[in-house]
Protein backbone atom coordinates (compact mmCIF):
# COMPACT_ATOMS: atom_id res chain seq x y z
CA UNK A 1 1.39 -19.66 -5.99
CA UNK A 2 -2.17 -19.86 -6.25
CA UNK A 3 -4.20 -16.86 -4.56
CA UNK A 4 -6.25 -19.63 -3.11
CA UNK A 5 -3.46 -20.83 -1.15
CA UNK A 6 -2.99 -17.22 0.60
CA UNK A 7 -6.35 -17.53 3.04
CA UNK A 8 -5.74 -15.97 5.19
CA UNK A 9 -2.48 -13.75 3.57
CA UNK A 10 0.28 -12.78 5.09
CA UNK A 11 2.51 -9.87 4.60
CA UNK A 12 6.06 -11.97 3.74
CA UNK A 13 3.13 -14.24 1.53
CA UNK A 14 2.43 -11.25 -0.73
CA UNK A 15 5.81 -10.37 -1.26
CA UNK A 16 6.16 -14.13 -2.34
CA UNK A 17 3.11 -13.36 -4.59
CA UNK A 18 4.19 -9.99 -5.71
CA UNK A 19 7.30 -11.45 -6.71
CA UNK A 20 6.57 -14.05 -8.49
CA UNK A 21 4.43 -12.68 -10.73
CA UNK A 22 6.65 -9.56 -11.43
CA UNK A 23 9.54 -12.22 -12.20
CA UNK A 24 7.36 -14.86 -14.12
CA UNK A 25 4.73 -12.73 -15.75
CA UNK A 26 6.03 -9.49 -15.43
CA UNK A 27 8.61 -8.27 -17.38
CA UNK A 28 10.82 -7.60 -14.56
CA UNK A 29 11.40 -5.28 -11.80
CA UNK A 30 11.02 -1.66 -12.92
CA UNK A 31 14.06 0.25 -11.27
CA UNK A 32 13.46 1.29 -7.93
CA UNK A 33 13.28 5.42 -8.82
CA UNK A 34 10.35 4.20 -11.45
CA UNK A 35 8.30 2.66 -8.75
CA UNK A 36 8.67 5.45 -6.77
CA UNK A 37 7.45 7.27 -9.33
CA UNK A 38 4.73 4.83 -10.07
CA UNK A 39 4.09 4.69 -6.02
CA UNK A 40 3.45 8.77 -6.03
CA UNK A 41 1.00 8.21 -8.97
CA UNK A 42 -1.34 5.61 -6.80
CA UNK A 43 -1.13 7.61 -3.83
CA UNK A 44 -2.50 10.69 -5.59
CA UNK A 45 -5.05 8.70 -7.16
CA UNK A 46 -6.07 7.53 -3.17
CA UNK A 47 -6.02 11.58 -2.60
CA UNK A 48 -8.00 12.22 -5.55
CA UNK A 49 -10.69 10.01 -4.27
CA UNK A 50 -10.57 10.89 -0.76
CA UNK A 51 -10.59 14.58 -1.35
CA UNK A 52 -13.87 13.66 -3.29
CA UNK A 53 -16.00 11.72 -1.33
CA UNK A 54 -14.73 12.60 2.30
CA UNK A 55 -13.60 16.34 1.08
CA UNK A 56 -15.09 19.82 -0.29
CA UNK A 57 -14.06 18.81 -3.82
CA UNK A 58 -17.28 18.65 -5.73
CA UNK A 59 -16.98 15.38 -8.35
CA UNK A 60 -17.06 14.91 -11.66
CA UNK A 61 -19.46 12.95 -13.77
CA UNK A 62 -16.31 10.99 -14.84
CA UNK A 63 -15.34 10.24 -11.68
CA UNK A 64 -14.50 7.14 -10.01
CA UNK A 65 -14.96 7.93 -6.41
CA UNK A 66 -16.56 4.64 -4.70
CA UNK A 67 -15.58 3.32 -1.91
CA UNK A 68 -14.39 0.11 -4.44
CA UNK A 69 -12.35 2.55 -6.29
CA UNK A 70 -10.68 3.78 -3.20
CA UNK A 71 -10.35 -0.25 -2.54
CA UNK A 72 -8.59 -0.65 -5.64
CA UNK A 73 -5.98 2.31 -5.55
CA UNK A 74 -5.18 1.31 -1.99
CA UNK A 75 -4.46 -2.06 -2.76
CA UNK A 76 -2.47 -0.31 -5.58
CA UNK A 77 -0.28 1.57 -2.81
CA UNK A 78 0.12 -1.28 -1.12
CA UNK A 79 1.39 -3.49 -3.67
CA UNK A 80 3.82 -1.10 -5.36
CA UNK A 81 5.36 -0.46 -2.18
CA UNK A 82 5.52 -4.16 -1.23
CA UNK A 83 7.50 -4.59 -4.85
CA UNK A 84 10.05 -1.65 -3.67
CA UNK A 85 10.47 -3.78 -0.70
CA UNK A 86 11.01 -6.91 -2.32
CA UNK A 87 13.49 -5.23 -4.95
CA UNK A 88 15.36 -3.71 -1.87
CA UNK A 89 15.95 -6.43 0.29
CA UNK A 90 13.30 -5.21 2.82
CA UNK A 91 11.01 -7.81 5.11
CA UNK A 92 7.87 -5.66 5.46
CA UNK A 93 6.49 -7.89 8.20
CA UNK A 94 9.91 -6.99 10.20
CA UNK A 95 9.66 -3.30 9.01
CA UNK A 96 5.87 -3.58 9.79
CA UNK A 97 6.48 -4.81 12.79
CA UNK A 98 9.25 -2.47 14.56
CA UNK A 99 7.39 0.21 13.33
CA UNK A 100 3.94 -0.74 15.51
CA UNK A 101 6.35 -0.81 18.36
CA UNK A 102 7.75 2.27 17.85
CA UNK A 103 4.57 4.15 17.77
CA UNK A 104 3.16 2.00 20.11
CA UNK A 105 6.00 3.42 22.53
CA UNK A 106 6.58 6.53 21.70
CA UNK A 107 2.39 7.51 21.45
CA UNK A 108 1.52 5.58 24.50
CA UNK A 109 0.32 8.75 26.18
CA UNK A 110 0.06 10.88 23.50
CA UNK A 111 -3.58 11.15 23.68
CA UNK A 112 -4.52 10.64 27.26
CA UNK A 113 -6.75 13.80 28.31
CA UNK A 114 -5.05 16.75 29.83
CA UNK A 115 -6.65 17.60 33.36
């Protein structure tokens, strides 16, 4: 599968994507505990940045704190996670979806002003 073919994407057509390259240029699934481990890695790389350029933390001339950085370890987050749900059995577009409607319930009033 071509990225090309993906316009616009879908959620279930990245984990098609993810997947096949992790099974057909990859060298496999790492085990799930490794990506989690991986997964914890991007996601303080996203707090690194953040803390940076929205933050008191002063930056370093080495730095990579763009907003394209930040682009680049988010989409990072997103696709290690989608490759724990693909190894796991789980349809993030289901997952996605019940979760919007949970917090869509539950929140519904949450932030109305108080007389």
């Amino acid at each position: 599968m071509k990225t090309d073919d993906l316009n616009p994407l879908t959620i279930s057509g990245f984990q098609e994507l993810v997947d096949t390259w992790i099974r057909s240029t990859g060298k496999g699934y790492f085990s799930p505990l490794t990506n989690m481990a991986i997964l914890a890695e991007e996601t303080g790389e996203v707090a690194r940045i953040m803390a940076r350029r929205f933050g008191d933390q002063t930056s370093k001339p080495s730095d990579r704190d763009s907003l394209e950085a930040l682009a680049e370890e988010l989409a990072d987050v997103i696709r290690v996670a989608t490759a724990i749900a693909n190894q796991t059995g789980i349809d993030l577009t289901r997952a996605l979806l019940a979760k919007h409607d949970k917090i869509a319930s539950r929140d519904a009033h949450r932030h109305d002003r108080q007389a």
